[in-house]
Protein backbone atom coordinates (compact mmCIF):
# COMPACT_ATOMS: atom_id res chain seq x y z
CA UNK A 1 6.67 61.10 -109.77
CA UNK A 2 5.82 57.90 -107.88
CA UNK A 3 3.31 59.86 -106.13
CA UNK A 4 1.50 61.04 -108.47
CA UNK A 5 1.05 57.65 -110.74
CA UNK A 6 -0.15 56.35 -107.11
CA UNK A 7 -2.73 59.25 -107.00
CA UNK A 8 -3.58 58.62 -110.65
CA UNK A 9 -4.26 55.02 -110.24
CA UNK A 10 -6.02 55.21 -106.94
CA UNK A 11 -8.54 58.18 -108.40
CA UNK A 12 -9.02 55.33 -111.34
CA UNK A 13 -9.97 52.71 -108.79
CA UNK A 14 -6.34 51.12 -108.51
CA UNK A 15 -6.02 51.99 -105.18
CA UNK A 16 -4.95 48.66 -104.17
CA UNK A 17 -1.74 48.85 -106.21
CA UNK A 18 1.08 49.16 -103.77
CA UNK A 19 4.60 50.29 -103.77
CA UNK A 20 6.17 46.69 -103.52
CA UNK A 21 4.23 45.75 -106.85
CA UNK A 22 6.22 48.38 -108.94
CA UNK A 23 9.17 45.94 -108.28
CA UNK A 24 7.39 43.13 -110.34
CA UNK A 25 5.02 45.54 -112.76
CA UNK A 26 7.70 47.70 -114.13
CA UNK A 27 9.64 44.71 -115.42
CA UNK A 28 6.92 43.03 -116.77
CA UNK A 29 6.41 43.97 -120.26
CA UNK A 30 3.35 43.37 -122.28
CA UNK A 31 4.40 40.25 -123.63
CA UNK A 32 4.69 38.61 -120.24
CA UNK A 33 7.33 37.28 -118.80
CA UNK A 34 8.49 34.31 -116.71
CA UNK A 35 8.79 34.92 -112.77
CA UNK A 36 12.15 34.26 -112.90
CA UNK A 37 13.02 36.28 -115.53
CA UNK A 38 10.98 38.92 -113.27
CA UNK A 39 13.36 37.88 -110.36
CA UNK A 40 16.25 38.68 -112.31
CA UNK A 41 15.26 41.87 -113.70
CA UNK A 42 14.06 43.23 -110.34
CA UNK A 43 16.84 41.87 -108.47
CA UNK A 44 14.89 40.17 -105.99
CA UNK A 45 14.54 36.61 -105.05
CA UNK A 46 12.01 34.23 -106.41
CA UNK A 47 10.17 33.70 -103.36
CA UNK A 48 9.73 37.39 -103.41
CA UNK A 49 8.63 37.70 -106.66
CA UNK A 50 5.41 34.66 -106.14
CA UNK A 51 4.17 36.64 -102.73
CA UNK A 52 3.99 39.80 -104.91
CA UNK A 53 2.33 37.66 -108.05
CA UNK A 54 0.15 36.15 -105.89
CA UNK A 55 -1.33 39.61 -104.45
CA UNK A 56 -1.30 40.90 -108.23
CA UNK A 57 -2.95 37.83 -109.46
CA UNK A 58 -5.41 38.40 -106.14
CA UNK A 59 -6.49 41.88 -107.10
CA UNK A 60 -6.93 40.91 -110.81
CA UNK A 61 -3.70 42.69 -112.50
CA UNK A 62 -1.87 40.05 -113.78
CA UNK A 63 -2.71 36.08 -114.11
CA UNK A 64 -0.23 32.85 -114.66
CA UNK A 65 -0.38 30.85 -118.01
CA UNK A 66 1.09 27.78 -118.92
CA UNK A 67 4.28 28.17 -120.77
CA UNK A 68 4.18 27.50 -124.57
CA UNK A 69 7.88 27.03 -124.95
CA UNK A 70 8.20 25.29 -121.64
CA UNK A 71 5.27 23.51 -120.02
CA UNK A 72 6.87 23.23 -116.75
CA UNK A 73 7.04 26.76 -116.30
CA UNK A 74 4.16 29.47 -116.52
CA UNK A 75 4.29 32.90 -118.37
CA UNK A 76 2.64 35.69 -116.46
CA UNK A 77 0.61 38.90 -118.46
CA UNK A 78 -1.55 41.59 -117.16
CA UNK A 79 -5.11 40.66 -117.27
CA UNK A 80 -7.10 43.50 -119.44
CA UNK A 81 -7.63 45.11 -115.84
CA UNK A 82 -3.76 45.28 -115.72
CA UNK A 83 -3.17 46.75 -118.86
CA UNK A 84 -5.84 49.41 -117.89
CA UNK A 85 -3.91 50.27 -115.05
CA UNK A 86 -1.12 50.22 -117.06
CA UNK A 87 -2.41 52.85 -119.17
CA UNK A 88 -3.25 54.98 -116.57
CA UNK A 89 0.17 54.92 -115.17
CA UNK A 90 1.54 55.13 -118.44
CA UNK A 91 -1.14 58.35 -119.60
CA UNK A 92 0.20 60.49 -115.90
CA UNK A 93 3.71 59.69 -116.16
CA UNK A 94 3.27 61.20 -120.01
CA UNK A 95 2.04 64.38 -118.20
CA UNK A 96 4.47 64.87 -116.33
CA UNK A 97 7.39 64.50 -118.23
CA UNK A 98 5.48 67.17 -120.58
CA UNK A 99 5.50 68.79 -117.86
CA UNK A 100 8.86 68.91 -116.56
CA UNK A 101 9.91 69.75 -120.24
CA UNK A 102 8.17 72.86 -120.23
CA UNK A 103 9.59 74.01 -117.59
CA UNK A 104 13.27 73.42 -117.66
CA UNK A 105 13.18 72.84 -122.02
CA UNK A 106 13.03 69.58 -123.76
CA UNK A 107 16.47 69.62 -124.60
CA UNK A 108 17.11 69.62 -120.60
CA UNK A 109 14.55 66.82 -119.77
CA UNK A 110 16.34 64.57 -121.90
CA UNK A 111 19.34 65.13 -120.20
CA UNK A 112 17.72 65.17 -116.92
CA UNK A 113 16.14 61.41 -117.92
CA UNK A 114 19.47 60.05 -119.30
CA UNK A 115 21.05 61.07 -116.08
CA UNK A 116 18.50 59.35 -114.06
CA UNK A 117 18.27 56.04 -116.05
CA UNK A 118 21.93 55.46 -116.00
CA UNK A 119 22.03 56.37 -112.38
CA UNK A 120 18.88 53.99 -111.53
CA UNK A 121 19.69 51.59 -114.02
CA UNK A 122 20.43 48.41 -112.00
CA UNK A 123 20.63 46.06 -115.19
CA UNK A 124 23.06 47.92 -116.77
CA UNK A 125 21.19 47.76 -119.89
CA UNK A 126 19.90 51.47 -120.71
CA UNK A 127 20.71 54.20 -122.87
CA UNK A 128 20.34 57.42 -123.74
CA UNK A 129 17.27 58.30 -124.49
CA UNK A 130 18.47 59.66 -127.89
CA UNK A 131 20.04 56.17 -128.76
CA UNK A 132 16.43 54.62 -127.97
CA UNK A 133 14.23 56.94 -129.27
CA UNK A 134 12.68 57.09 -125.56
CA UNK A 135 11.42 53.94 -125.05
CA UNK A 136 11.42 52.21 -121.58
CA UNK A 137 13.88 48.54 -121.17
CA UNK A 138 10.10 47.24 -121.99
CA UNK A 139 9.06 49.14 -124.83
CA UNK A 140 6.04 50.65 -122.98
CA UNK A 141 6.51 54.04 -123.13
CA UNK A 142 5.90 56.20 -126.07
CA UNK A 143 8.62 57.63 -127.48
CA UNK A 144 10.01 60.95 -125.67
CA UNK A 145 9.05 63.19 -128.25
CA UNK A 146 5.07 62.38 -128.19
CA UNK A 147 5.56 62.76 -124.65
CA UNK A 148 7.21 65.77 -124.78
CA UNK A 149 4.33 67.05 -127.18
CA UNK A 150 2.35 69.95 -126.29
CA UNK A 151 -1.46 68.95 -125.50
CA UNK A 152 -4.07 70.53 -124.75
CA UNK A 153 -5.19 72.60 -121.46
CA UNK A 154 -4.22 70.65 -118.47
C-alpha cells in the first residue's frame, strides 16, 4: 500500500517525499502539532523529528509557526502544498481500500483493517474501525464506508 501512495505522489510531482517522512506526516494532523508531540507519537527522538522537519519544511510540505498557547515553542502545519499531497495520498489509499473490499467483501476489509491497526498500533490508542466510524488517530481519513463506496470505472 506504501508503494502505491509513493507512486501516486511521485506521478503528482511529490516525488521528493520519502519513506522517513511518513514517520513525521502520518502523525501530523491538520491542525498541526508540536514537534514534540510528533516525537512522541512517532516514537522517535526529537532530534530525529527536526532533521525530518527541516527536509519537509525544505521541500515546502510543512512550515513552523510560533505557538499561540506557548510562545516558546512553535506549532508545525502543512503548507497548502502539504495538504495537496495530503490529498493525494489520502484520494489512492481510498482506492485501494475500495479495492481490497471488493475483492475479499466489506465486511472482511474491516476485519482485515482492525486486525492491522491493533497489530501496528504503537500508541495503543486505536479501535475498531466500527467503534470509530473509520477514521484515522488524526481524523484524516474519510470514514470507511465512503471509502468502501463503489465509484466509478477505475
Amino acid at each position: 500500500m506504501d508503494a502505491e501512495v509513493k507512486t501516486a505522489l511521485a506521478e503528482q510531482g511529490f516525488n521528493e517525499i520519502q519513506p522517513g517522512h511518513h514517520t513525521v506526516l502520518r502523525h501530523l494532523g491538520e491542525d498541526g502539532a508540536r514537534p514534540s508531540e510528533l516525537a512522541a507519537k512517532a516514537d522517535v527522538s526529537r532530534q530525529a523529528v527536526t532533521k525530518t522537519l527541516d527536509d519537509l519544511e525544505r521541500v515546502g510540505l510543512v512550515e513552523r509557526e510560533p505557538d499561540p498557547a506557548d510562545g516558546r515553542g512553535v506549532v508545525v502545519r502543512y503548507t497548502p502544498r502539504g495538504l495537496a499531497a495530503l490529498e493525494v495520498a489520502r484520494t489512492r489509499g481510498k482506492e485501494l481500500e475500495r479495492r481490497f473490499a471488493s475483492r475479499i467483501g466489506a465486511h472482511q476489509w474491516r476485519t482485515v483493517r482492525d486486525v492491522l491497526e491493533a497489530l501496528f498500533d504503537v500508541e495503543g490508542t486505536s479501535q475498531p474501525h466500527s467503534q470509530t466510524c473509520g477514521r484515522s488517530r488524526t481524523n484524516l481519513n474519510a470514514d470507511l464506508d465512503e471509502c468502501l463506496r463503489p465509484r466509478g470505472p477505475s
